[in-house]
PDB file of N, CA and C in Angstrom:
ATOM      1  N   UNK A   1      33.774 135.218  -6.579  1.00  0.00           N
ATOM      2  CA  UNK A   1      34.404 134.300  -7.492  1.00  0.00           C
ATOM      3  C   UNK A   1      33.411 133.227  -7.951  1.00  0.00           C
ATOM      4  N   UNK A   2      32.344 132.979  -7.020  1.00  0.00           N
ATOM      5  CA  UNK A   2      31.921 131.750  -7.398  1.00  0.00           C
ATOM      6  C   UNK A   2      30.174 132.386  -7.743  1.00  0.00           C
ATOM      7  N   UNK A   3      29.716 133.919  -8.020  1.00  0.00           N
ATOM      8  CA  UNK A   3      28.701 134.108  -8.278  1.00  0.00           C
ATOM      9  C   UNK A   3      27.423 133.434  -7.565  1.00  0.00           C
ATOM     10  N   UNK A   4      27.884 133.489  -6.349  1.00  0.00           N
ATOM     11  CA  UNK A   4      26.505 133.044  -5.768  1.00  0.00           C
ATOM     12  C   UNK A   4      24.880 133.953  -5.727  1.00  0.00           C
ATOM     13  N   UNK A   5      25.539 135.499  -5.787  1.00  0.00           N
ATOM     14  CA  UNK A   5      24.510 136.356  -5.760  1.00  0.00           C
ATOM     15  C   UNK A   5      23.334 136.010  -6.821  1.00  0.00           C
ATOM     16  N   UNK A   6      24.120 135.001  -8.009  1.00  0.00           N
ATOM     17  CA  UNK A   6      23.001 134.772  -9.335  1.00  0.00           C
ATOM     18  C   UNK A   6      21.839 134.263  -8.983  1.00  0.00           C
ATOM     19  N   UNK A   7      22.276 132.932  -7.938  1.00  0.00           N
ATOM     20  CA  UNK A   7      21.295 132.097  -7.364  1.00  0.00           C
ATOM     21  C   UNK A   7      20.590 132.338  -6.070  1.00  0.00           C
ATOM     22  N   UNK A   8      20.798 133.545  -5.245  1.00  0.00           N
ATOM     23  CA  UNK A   8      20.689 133.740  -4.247  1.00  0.00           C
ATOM     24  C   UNK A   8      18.582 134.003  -4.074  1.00  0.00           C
ATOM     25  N   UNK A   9      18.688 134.963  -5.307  1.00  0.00           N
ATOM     26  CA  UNK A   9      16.832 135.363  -5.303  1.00  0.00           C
ATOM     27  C   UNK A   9      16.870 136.883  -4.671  1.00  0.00           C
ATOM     28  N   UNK A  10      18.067 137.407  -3.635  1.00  0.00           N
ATOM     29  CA  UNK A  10      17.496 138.518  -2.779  1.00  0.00           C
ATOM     30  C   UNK A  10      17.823 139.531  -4.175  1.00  0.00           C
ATOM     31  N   UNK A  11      16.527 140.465  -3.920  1.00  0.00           N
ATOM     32  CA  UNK A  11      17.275 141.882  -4.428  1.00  0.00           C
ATOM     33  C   UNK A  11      17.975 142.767  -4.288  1.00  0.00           C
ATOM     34  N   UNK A  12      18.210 142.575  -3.207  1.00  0.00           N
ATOM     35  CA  UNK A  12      19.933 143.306  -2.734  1.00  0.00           C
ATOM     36  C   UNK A  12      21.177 142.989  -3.385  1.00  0.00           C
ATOM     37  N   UNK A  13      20.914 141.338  -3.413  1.00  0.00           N
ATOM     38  CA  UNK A  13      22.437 140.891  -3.833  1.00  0.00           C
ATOM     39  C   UNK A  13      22.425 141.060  -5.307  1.00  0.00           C
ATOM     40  N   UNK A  14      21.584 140.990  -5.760  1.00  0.00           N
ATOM     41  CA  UNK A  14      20.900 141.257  -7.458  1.00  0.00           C
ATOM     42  C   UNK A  14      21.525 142.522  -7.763  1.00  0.00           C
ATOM     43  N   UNK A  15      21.358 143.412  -6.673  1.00  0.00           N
ATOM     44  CA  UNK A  15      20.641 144.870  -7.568  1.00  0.00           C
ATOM     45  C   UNK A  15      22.866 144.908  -7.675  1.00  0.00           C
ATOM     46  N   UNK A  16      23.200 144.724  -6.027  1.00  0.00           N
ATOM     47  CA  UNK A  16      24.691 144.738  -6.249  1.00  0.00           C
ATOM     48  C   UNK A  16      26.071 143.745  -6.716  1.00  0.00           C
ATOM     49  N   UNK A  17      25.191 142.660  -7.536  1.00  0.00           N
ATOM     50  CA  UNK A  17      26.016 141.843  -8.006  1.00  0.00           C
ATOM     51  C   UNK A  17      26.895 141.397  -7.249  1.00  0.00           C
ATOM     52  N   UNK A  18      26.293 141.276  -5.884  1.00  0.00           N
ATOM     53  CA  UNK A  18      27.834 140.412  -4.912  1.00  0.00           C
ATOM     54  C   UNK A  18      26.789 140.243  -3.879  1.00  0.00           C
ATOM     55  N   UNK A  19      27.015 139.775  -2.801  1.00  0.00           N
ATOM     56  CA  UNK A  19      26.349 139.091  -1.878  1.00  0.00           C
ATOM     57  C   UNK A  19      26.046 140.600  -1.020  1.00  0.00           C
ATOM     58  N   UNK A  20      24.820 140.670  -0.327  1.00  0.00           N
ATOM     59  CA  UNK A  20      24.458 142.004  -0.023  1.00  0.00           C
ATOM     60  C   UNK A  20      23.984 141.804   1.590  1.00  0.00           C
ATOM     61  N   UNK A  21      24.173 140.765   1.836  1.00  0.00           N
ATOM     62  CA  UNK A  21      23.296 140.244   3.205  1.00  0.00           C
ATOM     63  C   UNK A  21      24.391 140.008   4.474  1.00  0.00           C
ATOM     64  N   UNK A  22      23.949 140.211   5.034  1.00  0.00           N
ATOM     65  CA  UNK A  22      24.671 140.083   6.369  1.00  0.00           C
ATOM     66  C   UNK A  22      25.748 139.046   6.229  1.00  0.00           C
ATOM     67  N   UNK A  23      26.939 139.095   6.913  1.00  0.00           N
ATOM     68  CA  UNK A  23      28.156 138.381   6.551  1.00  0.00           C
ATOM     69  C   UNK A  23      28.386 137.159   6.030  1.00  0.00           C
ATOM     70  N   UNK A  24      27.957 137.904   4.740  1.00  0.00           N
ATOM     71  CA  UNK A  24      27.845 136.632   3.449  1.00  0.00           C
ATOM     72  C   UNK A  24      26.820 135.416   3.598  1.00  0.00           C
ATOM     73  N   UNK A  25      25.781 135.838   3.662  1.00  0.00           N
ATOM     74  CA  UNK A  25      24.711 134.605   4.024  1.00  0.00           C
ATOM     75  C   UNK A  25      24.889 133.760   2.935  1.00  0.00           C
ATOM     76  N   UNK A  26      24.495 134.846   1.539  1.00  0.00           N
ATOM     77  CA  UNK A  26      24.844 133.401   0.618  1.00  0.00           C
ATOM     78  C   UNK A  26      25.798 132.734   0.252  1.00  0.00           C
ATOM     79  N   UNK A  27      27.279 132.702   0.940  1.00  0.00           N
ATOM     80  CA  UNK A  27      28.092 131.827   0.915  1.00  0.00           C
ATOM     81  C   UNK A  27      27.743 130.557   1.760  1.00  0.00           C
ATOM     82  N   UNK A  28      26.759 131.430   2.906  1.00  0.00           N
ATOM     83  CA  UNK A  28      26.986 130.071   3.991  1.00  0.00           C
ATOM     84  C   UNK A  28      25.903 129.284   3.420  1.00  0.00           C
ATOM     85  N   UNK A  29      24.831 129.762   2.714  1.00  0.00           N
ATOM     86  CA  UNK A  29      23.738 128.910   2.375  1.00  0.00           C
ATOM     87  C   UNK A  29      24.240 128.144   0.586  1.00  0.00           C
ATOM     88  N   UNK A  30      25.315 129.071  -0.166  1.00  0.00           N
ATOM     89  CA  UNK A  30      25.605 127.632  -1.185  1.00  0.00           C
ATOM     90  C   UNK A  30      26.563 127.185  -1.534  1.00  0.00           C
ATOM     91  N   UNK A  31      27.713 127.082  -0.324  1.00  0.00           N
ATOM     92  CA  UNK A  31      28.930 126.868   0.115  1.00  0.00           C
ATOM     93  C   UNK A  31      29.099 124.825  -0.451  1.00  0.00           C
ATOM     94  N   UNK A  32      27.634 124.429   0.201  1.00  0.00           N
ATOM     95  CA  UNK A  32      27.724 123.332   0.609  1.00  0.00           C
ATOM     96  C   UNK A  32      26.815 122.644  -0.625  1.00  0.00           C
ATOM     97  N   UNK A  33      26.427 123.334  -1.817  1.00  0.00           N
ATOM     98  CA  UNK A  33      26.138 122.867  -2.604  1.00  0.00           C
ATOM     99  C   UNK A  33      27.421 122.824  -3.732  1.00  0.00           C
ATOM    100  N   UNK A  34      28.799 123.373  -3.415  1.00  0.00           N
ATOM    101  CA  UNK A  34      30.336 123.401  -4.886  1.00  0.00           C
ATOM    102  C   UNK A  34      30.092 121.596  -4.535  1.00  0.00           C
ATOM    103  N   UNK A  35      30.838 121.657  -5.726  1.00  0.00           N
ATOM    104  CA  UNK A  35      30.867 120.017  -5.474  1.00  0.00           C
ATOM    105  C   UNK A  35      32.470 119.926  -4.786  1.00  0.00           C
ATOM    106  N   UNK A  36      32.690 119.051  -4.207  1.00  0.00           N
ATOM    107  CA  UNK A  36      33.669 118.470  -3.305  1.00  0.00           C
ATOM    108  C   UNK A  36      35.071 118.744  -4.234  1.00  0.00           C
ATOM    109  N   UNK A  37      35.678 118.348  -5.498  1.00  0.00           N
ATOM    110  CA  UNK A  37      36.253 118.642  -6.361  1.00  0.00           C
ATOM    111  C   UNK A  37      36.805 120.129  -6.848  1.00  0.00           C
ATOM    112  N   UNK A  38      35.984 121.305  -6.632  1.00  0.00           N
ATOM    113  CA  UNK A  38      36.328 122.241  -7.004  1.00  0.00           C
ATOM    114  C   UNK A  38      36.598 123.154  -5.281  1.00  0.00           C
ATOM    115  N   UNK A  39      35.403 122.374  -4.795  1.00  0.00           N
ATOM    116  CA  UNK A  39      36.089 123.184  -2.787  1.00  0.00           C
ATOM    117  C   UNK A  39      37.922 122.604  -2.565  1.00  0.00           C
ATOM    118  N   UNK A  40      38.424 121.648  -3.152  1.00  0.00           N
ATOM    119  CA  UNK A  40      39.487 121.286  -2.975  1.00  0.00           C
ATOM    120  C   UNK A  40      40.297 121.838  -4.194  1.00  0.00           C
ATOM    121  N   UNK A  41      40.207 122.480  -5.156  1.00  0.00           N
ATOM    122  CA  UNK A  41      40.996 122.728  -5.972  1.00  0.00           C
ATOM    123  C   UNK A  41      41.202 124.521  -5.572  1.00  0.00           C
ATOM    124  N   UNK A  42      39.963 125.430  -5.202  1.00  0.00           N
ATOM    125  CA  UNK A  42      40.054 126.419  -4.570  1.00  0.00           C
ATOM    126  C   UNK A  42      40.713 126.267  -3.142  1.00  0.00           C
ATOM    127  N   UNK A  43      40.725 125.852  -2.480  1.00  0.00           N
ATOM    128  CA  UNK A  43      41.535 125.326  -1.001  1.00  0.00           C
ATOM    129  C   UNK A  43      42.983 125.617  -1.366  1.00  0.00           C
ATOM    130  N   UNK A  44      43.502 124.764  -2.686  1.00  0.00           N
ATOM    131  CA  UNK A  44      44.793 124.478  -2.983  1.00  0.00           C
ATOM    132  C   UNK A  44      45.321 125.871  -3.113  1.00  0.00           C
ATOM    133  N   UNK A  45      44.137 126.374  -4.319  1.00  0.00           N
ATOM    134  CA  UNK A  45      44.731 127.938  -4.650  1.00  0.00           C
ATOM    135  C   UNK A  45      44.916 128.563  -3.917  1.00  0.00           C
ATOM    136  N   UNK A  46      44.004 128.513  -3.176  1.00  0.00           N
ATOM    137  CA  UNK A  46      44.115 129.606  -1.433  1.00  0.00           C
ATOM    138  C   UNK A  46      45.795 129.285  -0.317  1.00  0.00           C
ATOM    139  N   UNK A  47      45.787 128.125  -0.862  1.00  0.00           N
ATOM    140  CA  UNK A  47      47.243 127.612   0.188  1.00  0.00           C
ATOM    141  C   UNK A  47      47.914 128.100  -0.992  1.00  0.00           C
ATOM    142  N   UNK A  48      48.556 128.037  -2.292  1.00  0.00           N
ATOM    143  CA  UNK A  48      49.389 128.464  -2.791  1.00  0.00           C
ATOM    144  C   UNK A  48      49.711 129.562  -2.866  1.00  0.00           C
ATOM    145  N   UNK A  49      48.494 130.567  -2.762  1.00  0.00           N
ATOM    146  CA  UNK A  49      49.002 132.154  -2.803  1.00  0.00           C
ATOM    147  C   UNK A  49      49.119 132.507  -1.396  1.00  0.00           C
ATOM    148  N   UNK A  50      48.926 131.678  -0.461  1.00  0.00           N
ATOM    149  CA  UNK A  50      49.492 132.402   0.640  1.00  0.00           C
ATOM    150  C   UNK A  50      50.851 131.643   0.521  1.00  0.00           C
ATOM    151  N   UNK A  51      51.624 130.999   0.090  1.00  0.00           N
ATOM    152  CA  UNK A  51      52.958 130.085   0.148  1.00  0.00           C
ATOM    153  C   UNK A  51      53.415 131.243  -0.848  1.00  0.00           C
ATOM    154  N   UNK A  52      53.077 132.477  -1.528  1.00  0.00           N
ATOM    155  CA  UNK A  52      53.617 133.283  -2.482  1.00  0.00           C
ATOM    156  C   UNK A  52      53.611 133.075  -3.753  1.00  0.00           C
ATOM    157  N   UNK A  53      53.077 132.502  -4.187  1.00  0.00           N
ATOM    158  CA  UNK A  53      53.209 131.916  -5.489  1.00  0.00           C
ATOM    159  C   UNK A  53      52.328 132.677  -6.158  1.00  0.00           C
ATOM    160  N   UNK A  54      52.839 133.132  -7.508  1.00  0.00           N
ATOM    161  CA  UNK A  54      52.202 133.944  -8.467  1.00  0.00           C
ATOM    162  C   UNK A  54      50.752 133.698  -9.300  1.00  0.00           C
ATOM    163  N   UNK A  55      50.025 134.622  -9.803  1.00  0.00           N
ATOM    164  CA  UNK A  55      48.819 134.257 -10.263  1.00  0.00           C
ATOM    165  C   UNK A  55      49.191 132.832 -11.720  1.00  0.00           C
ATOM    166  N   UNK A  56      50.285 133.151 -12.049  1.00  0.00           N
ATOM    167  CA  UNK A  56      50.547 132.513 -13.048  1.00  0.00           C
ATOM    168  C   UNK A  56      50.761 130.861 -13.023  1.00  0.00           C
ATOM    169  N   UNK A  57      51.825 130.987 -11.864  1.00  0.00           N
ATOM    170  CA  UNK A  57      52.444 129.889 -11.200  1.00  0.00           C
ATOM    171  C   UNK A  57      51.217 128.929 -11.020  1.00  0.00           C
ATOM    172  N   UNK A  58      50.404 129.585 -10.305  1.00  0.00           N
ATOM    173  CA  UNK A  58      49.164 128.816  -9.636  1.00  0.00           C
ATOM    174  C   UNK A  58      48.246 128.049 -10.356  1.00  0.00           C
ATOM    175  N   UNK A  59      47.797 128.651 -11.472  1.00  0.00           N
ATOM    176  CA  UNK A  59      47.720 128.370 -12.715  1.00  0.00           C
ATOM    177  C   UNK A  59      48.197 126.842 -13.446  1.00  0.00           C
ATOM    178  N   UNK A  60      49.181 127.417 -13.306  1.00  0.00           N
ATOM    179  CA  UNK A  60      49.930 126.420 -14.268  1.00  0.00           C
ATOM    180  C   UNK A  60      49.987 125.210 -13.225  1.00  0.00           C
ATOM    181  N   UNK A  61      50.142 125.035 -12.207  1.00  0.00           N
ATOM    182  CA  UNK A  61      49.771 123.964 -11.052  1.00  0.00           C
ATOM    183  C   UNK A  61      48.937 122.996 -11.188  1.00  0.00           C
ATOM    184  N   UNK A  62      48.807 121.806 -11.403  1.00  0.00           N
ATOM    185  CA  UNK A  62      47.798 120.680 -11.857  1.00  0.00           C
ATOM    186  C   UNK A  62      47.537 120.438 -10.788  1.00  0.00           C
ATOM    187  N   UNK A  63      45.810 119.987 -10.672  1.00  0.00           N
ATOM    188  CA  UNK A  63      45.211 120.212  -9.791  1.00  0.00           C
ATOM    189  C   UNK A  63      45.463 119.283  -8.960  1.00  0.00           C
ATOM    190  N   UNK A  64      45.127 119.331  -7.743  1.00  0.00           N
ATOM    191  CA  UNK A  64      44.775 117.966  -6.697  1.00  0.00           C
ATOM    192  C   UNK A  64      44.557 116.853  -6.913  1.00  0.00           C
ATOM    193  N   UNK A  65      44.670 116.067  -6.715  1.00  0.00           N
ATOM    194  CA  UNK A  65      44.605 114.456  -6.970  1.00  0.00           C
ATOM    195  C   UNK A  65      43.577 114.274  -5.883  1.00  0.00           C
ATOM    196  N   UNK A  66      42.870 113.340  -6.478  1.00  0.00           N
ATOM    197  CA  UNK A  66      41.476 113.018  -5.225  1.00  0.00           C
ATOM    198  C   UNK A  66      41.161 111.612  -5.417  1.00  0.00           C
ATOM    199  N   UNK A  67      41.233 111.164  -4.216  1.00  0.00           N
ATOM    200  CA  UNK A  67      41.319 109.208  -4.665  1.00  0.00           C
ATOM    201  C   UNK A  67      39.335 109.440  -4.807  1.00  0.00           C
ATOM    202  N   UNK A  68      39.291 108.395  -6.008  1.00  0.00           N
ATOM    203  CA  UNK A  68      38.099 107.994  -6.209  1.00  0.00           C
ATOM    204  C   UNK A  68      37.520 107.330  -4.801  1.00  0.00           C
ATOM    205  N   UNK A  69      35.628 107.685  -4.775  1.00  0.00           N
ATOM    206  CA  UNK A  69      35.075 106.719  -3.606  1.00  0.00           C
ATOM    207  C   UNK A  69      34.992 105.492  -3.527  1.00  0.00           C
ATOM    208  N   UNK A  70      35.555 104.751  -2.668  1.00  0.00           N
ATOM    209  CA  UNK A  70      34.640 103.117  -2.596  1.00  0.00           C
ATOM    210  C   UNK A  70      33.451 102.597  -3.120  1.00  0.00           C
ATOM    211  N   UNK A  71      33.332 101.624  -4.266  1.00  0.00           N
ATOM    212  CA  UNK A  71      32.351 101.543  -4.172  1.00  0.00           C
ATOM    213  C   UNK A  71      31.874 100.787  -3.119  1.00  0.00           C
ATOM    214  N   UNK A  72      30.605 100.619  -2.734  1.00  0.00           N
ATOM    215  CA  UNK A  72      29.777  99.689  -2.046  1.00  0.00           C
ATOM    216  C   UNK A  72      28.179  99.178  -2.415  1.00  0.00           C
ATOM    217  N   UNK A  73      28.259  98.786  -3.475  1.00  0.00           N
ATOM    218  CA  UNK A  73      27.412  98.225  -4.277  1.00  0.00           C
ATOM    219  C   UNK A  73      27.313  96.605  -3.899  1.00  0.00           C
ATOM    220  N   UNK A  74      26.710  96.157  -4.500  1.00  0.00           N
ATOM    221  CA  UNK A  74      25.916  94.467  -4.071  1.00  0.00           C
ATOM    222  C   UNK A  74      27.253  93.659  -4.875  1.00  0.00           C
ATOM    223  N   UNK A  75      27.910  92.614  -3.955  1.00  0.00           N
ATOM    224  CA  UNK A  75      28.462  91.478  -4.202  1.00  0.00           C
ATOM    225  C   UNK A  75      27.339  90.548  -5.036  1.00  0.00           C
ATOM    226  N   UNK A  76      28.546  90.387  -5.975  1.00  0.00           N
ATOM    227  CA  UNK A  76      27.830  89.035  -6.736  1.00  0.00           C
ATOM    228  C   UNK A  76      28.301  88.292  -6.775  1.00  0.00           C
ATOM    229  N   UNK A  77      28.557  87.087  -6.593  1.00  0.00           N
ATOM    230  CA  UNK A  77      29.263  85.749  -6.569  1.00  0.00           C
ATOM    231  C   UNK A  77      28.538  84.708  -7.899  1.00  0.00           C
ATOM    232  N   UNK A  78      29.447  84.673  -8.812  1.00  0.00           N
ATOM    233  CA  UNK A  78      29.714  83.082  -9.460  1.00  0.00           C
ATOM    234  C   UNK A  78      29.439  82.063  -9.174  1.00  0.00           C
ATOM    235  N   UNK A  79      28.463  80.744  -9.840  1.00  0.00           N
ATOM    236  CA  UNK A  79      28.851  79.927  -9.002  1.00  0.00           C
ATOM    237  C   UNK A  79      29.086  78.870 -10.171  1.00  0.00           C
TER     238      UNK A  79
END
């Protein structure tokens, strides 16, 4: 789903257009490069179709809500 074989480099996973390496190496090596946003919107999908819910349904489902980060940038004070 997420075409990692593109970025992977091996010619295995190349030659077979899907990950070719021992139990999915290149998931585990660019798992941790999705950005945070889409690992949680796939998560959701993954919980909805096991709750039964149709390809359609799922779909039509607006995504996750994700509270923005804190900033923590430099106080400035007025004087």
């Amino acid at each position: 789903m997420l075409l990692f074989w593109r970025a992977c480099g091996h010619k295995r996973c190349l030659r077979a257009r899907a990950c070719a390496l021992e139990s999915n190496d290149c998931f585990r090596r660019f798992w941790p490069l999705v950005p945070e946003l889409l690992k949680i919107s796939i998560r959701a999908g993954m919980e909805a179709s096991v709750a039964g819910l149709s390809k359609p349904e799922i779909a039509a489902a607006p995504p996750p809500r994700v509270a923005a980060p804190a900033r923590s940038g430099p106080r400035i004070r007025m004087l």
